[in-house]
Protein backbone atom coordinates (compact mmCIF):
# COMPACT_ATOMS: atom_id res chain seq x y z
CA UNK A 1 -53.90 51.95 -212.84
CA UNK A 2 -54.80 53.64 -209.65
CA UNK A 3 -58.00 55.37 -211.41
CA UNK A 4 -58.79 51.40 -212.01
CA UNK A 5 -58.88 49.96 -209.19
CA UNK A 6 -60.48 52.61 -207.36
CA UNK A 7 -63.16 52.10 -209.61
CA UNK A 8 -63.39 48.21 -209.00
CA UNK A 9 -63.52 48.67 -204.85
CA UNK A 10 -66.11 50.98 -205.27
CA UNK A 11 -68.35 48.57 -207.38
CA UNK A 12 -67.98 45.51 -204.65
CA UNK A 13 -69.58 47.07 -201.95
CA UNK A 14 -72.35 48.23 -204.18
CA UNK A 15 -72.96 44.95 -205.48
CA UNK A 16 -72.67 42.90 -201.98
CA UNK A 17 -75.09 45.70 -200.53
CA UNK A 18 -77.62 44.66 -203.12
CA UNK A 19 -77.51 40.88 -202.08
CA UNK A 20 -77.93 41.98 -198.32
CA UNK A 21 -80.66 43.48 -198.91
CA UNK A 22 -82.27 40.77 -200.81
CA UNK A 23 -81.98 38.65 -197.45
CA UNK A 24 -85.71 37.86 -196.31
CA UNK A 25 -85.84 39.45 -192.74
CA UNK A 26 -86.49 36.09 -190.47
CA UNK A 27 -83.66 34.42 -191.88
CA UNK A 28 -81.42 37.54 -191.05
CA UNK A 29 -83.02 37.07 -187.18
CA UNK A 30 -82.79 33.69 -187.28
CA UNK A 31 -79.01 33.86 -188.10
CA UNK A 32 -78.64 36.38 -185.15
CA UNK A 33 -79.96 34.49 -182.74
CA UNK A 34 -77.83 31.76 -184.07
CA UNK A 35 -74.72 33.38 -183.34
CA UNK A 36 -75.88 34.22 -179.80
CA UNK A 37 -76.09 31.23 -178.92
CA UNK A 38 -73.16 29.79 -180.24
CA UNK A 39 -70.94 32.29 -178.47
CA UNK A 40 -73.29 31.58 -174.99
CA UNK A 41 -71.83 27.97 -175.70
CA UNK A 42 -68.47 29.18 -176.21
CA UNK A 43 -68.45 30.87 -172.90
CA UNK A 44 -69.60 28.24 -171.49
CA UNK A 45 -66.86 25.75 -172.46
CA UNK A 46 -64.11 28.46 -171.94
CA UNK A 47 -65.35 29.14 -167.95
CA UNK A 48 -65.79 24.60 -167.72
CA UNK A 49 -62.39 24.68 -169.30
CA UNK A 50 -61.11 27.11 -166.78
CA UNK A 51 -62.52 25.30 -163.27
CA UNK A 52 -61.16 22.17 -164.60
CA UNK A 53 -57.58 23.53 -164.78
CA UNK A 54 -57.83 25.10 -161.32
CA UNK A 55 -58.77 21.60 -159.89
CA UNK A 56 -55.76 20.11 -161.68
CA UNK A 57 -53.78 22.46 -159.72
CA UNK A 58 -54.86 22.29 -156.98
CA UNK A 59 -54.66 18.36 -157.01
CA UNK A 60 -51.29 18.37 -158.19
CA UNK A 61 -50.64 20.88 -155.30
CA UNK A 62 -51.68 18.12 -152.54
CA UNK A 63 -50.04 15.18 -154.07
CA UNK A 64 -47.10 16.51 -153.83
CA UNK A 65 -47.24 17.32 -150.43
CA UNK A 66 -48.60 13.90 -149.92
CA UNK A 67 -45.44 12.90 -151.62
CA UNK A 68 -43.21 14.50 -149.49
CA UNK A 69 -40.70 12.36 -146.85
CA UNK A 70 -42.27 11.40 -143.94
CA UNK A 71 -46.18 11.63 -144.70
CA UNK A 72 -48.47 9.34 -145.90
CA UNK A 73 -52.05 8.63 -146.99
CA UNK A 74 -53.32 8.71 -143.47
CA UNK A 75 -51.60 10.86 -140.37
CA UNK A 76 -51.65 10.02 -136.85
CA UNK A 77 -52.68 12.95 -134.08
CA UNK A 78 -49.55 14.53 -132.40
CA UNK A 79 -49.75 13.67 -129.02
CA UNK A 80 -50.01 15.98 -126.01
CA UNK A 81 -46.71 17.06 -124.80
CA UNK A 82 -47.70 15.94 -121.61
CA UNK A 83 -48.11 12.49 -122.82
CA UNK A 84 -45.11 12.43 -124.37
CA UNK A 85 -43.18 13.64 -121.46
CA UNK A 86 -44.84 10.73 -119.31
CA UNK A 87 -43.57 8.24 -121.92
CA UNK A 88 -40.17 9.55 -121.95
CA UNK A 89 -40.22 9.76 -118.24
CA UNK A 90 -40.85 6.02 -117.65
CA UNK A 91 -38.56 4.70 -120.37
CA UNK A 92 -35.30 7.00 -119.97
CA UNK A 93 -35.96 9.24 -117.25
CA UNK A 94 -35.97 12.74 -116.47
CA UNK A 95 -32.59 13.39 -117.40
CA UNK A 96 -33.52 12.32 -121.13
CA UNK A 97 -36.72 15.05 -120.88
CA UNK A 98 -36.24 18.92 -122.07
CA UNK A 99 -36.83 21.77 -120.05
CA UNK A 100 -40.70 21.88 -121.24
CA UNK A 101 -41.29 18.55 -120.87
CA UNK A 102 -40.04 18.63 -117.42
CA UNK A 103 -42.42 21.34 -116.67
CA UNK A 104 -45.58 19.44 -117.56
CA UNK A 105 -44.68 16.62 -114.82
CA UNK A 106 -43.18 18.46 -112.08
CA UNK A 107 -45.71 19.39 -109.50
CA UNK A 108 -43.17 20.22 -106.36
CA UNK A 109 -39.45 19.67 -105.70
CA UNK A 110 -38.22 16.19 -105.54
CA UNK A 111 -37.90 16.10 -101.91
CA UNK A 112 -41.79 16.87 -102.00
CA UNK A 113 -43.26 14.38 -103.67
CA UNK A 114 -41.75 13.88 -107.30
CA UNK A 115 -43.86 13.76 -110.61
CA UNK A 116 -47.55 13.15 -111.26
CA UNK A 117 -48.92 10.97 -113.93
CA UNK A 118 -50.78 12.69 -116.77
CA UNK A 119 -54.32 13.01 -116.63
CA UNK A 120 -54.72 9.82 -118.88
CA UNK A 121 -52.56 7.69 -116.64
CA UNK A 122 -54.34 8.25 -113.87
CA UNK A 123 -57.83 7.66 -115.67
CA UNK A 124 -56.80 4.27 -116.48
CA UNK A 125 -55.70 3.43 -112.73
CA UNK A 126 -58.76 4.40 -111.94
CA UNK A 127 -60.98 2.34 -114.13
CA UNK A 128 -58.77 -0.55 -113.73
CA UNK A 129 -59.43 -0.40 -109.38
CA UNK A 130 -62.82 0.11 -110.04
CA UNK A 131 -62.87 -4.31 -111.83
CA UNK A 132 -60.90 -4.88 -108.40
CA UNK A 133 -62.84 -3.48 -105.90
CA UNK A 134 -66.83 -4.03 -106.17
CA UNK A 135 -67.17 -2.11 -102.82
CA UNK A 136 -66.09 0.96 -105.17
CA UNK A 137 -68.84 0.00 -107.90
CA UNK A 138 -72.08 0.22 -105.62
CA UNK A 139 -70.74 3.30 -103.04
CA UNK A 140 -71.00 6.79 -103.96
CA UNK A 141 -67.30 8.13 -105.02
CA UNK A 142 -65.83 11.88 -104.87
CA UNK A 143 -62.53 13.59 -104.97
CA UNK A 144 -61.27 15.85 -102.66
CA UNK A 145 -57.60 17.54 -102.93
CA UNK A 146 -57.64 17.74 -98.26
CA UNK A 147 -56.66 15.58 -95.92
CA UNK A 148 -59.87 14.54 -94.96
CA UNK A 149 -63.74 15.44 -95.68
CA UNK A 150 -65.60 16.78 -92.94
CA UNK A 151 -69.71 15.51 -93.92
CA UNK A 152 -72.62 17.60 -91.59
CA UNK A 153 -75.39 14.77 -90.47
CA UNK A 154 -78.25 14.93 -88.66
CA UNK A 155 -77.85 13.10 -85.58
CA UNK A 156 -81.43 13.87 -83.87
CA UNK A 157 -85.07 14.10 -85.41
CA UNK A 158 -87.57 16.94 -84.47
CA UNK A 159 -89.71 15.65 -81.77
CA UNK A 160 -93.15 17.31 -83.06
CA UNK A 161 -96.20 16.83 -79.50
CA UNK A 162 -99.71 17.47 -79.06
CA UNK A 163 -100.32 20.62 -77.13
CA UNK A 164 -103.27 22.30 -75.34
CA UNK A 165 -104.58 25.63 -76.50
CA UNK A 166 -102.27 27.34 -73.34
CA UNK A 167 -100.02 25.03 -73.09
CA UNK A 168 -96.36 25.25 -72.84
CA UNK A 169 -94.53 23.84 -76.54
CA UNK A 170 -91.32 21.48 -76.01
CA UNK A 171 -88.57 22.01 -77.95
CA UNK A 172 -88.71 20.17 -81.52
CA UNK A 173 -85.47 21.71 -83.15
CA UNK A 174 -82.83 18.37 -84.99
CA UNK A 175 -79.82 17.58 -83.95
CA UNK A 176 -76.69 17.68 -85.90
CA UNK A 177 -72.79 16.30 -85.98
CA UNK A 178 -70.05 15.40 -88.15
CA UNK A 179 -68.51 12.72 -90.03
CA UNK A 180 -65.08 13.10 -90.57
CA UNK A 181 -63.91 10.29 -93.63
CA UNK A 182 -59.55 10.57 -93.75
CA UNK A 183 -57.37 9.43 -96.70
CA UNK A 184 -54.85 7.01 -95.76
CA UNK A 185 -51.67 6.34 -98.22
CA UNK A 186 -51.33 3.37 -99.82
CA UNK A 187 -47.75 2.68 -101.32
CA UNK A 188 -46.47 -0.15 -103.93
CA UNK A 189 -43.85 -0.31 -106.71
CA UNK A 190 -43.09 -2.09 -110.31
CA UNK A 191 -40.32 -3.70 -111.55
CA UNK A 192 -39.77 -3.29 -115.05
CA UNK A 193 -36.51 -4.68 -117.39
CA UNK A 194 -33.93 -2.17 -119.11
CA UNK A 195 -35.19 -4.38 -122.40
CA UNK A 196 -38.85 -3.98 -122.18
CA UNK A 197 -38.23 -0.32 -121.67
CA UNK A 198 -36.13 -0.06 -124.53
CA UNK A 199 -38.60 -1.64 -126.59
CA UNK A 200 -40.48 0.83 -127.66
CA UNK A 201 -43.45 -1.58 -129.78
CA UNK A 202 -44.38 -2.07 -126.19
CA UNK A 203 -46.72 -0.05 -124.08
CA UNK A 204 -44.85 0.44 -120.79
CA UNK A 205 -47.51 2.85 -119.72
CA UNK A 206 -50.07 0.68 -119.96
CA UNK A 207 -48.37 -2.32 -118.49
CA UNK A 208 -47.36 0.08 -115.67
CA UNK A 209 -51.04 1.43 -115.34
CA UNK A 210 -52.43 -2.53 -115.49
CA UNK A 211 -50.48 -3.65 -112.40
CA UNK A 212 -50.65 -0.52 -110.56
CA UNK A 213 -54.35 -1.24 -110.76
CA UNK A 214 -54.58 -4.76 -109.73
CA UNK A 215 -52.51 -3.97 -106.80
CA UNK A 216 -54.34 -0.69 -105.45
CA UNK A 217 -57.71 -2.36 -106.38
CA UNK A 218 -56.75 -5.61 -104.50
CA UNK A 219 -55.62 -3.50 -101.19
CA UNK A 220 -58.82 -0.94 -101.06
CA UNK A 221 -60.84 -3.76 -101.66
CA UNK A 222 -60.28 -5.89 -98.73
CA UNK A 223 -60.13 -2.58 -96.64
CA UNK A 224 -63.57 -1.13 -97.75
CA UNK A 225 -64.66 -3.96 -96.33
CA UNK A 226 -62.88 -5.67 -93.30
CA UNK A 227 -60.43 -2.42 -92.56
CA UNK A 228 -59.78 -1.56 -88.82
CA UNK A 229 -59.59 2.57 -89.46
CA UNK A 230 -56.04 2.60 -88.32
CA UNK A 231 -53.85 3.47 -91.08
CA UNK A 232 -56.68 2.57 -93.91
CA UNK A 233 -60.46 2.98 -94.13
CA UNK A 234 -62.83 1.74 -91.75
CA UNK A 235 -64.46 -1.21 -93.74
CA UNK A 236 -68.08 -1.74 -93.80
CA UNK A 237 -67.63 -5.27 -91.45
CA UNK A 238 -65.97 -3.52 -88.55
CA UNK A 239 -68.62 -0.51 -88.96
CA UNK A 240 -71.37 -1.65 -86.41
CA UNK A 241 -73.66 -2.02 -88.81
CA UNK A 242 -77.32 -3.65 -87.51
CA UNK A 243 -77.68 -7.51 -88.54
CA UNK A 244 -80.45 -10.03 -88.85
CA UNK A 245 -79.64 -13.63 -87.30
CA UNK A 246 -79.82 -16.61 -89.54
CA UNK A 247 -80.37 -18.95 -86.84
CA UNK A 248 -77.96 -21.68 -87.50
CA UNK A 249 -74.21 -22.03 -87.65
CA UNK A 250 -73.29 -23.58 -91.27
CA UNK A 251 -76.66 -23.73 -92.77
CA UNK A 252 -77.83 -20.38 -94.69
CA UNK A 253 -81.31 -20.00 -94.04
CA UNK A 254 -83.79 -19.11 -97.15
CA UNK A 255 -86.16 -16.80 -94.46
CA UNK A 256 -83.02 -15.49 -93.02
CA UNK A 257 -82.58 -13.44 -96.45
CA UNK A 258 -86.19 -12.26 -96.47
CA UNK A 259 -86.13 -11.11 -93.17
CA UNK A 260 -82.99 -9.48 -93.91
CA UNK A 261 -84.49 -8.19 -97.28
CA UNK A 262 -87.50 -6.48 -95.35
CA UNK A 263 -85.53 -5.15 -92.17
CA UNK A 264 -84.50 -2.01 -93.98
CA UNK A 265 -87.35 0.92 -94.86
CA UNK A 266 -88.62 0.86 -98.28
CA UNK A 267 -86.52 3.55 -99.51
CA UNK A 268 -83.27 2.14 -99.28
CA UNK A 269 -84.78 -1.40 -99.96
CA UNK A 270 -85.74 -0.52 -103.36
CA UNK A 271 -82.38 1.05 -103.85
CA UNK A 272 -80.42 -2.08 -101.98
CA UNK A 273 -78.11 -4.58 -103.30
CA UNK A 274 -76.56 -7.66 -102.24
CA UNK A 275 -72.81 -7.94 -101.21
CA UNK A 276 -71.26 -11.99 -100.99
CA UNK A 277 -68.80 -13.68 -102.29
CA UNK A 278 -69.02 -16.55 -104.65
CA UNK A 279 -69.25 -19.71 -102.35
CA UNK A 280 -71.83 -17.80 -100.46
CA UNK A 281 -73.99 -17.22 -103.97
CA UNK A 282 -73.21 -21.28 -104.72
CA UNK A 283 -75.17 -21.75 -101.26
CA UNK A 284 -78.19 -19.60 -102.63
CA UNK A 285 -78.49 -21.20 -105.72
CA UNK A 286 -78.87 -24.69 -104.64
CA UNK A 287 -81.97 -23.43 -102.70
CA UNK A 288 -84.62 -26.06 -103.70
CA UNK A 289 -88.41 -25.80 -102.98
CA UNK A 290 -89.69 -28.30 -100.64
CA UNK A 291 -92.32 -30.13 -102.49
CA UNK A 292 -91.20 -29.48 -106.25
CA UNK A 293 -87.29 -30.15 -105.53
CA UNK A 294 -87.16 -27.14 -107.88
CA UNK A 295 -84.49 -24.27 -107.53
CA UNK A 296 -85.44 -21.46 -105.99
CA UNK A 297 -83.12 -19.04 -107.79
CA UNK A 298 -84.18 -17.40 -110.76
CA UNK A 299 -80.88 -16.23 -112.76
CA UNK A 300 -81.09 -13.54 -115.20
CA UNK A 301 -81.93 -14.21 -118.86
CA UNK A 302 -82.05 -10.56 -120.13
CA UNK A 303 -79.12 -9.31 -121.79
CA UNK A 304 -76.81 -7.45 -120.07
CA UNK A 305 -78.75 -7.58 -116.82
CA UNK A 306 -77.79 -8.76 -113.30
CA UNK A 307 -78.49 -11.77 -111.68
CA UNK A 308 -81.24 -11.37 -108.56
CA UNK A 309 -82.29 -12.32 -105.19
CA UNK A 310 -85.57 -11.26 -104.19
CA UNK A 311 -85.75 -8.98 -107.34
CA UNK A 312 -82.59 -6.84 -105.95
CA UNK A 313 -79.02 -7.11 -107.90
CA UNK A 314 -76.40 -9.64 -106.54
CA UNK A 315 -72.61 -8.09 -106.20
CA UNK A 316 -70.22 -10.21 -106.05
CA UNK A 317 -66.75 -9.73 -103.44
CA UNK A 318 -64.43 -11.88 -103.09
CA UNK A 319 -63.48 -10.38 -99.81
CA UNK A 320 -66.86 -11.14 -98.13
CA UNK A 321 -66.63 -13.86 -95.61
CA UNK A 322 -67.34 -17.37 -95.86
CA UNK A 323 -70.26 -19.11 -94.10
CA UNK A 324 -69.47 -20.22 -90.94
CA UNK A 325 -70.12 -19.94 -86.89
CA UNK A 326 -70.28 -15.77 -85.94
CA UNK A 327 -69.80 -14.88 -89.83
CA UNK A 328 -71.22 -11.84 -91.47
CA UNK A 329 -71.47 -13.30 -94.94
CA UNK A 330 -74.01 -11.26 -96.64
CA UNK A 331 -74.77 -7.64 -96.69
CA UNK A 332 -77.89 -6.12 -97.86
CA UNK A 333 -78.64 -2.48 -98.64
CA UNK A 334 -78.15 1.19 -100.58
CA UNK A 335 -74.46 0.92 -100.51
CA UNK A 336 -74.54 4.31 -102.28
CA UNK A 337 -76.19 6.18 -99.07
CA UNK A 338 -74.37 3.97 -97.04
CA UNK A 339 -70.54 4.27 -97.37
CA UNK A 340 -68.47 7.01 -99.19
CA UNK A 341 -65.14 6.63 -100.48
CA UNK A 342 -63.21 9.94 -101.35
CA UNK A 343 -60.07 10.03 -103.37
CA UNK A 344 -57.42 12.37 -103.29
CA UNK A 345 -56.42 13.33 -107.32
CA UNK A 346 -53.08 13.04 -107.78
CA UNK A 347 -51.07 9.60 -108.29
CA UNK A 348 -47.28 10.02 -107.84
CA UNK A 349 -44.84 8.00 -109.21
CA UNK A 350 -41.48 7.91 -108.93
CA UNK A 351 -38.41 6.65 -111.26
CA UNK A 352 -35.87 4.67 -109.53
CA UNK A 353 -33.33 3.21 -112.04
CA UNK A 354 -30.35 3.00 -108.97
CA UNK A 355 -31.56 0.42 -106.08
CA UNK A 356 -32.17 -2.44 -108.65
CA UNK A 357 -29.88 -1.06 -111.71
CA UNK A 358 -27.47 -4.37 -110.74
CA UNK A 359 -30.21 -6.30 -111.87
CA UNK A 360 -30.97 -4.52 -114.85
CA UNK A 361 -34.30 -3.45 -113.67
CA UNK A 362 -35.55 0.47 -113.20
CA UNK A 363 -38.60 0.43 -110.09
CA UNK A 364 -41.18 2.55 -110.20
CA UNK A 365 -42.50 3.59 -106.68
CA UNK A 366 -46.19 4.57 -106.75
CA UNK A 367 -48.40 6.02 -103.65
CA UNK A 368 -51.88 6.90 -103.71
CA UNK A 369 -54.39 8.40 -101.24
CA UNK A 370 -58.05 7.36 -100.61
CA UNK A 371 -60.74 7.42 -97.61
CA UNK A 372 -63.72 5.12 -97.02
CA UNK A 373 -65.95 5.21 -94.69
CA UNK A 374 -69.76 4.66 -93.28
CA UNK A 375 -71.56 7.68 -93.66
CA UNK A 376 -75.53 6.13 -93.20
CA UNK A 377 -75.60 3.09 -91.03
CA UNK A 378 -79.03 2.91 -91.07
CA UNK A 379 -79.48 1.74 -95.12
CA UNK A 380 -77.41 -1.30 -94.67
CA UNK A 381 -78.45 -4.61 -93.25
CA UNK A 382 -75.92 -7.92 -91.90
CA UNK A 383 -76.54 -11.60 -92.25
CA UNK A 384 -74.94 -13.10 -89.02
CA UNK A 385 -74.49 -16.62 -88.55
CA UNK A 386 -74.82 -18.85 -85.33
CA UNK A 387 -72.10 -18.81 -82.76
CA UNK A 388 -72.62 -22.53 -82.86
């Protein structure tokens, strides 16, 4: 039996050997090259098949961390600590704030001053005093952490002569002094309710900041402009600045404002800008010509730019005088050379939730230092009006 089917296995390979052998040789290549490239494909779908499974993964990895308690589609930026400790600050106080949180406010003891706002507080005070006081939008504006900013100026021009070939040379050296410009406190406070502090869908920051704003803005601004220099800024009115007469007592006078317009030197007339108030710009703009009844004032029809008088921007201030007898109602000139107004960084506030707590309110005491003062007399020009 064995002897048999030794004999049959040996016969098989014998035969099949014979067929193979009877295969033409291009079909044998073209079966090779066949099977190449079906394993190529193979390889193929096996490496697709693996880079789709990682994705899956990964996938299946984030939703469930999107599906975890607390987080959503879209997440909100953690605030700065700083910020946060403001917030806290205002609503519950700094009893309510931890150890860290105290550190980010406190800038001295309490008997020296209190807390600062953040950096963000005070940047909204200050863009909300600049839509209160125009004197602030045409001066030039610095910071200075002193108590007072000492400016060099030139008080006396060379005096260059003509000299003889021997002759003796005068002296032609400048002259120089200082300008001193102080900051001067000013001082105000908020009321705000228990309830609107415990409501926290309300921004008491920025409710806080707004009325801070209005109130500093509405203060500086009359000061920049009609202060005494006692205790506040010397305003620009009370500055002895040069004027051009208008000639009459009530009655603006159209050559008035070109003569005013062309009293200055070119530079700072090209730079300049007029200062009035609203009842004041009426006046202006119900100049008519003479023959054509026709007004003379030409407002602006360009987007975004400023009305004009004599081709120079108008800025209104509600703090400039009226027209009337001895009246400086208009001011003409580079307010930016002119007048400099210097702030001093920091903006305290301070919690109070004890002198008003019977009334269920917390007060926020706020002070606030800032210098003006006239730096360049010589690029600014008065209207006056008639003593009578």
């Amino acid at each position: 039996m064995d002897m048999q089917l030794h004999g049959v296995a040996d016969a098989v390979p014998i035969e099949l050997k014979g067929a193979a052998d009877d295969v033409p040789a291009d079909v044998t290549a073209a079966l090779a090259t066949l099977t190449e490239t079906v394993d190529a494909r193979l390889k193929a779908v096996e490496t697709k098949s693996a880079d789709a499974t990682k994705l899956t993964d990964r996938l299946d990895r984030l939703e469930a961390k999107l599906n975890r308690p607390g987080l959503g589609a879209t997440t909100e930026e953690t605030p700065k600590l700083e910020t946060k400790a403001w917030a806290g600050y205002l609503r519950h106080g700094r009893e309510a704030l931890a150890a860290d949180e105290v550190k980010t406010l406190r800038v001295s003891d309490d008997t020296a001053g209190g807390y600062l706002a953040t950096t963000e507080f005070s940047t909204d005070v200050l863009k909300g005093i600049v839509e209160f006081s125009p004197v602030r939008q045409a001066a030039r504006v610095g910071t200075t952490a002193a108590g007072s900013v000492i400016l060099p100026k030139r008080t006396g021009k060379p005096t260059a002569a003509w000299v003889s070939e021997i002759g003796s040379r005068p002296a032609t050296e400048s002259a120089y002094g200082q300008l001193e410009v102080p900051n001067h406190e000013m001082s105000c406070y908020v009321d705000v309710s228990n309830r609107l502090l415990e409501d926290s869908a309300i921004s008491v920051e920025g409710e806080i900041s707004f009325d801070l704003s209005e109130e500093f803005g509405r203060l500086e601004g009359v000061s920049f402009l009609t202060g005494d220099g006692v205790g506040k800024p010397l305003g620009l009115l009370n500055s002895g600045l040069s004027y051009v007469a208008n000639g009459h007592a009530t009655t603006l006078s159209a050559d008035a404002l070109i003569s005013i317009f062309y009293a200055l030197p070119a530079y700072y007339r090209n730079r300049g800008a007029w200062m009035l108030n609203g009842s004041t710009l009426a006046a202006i703009r119900k100049f008519k010509e003479a023959t054509t009844g026709a007004y003379i004032w030409q407002p602006a029809y360009a987007a975004g730019q400023p009305e004009t008088i004599l081709g120079r921007p108008v800025i209104e201030a509600v703090d400039m005088p009226n027209i009337g007898a001895d009246a400086l109602p208009i001011i003409f000139g580079d307010f930016a050379t002119a007048y400099r107004i210097y702030d001093r960084v920091a903006l305290s506030v301070m919690r109070d939730p004890y002198s008003q707590a019977t009334n269920g309110i917390v007060r926020f005491h706020a002070r606030r230092r800032v210098g003006g003062g006239l730096v360049m007399g010589e690029a600014l020009r008065t209207l006056k009006m008639a003593t009578s």
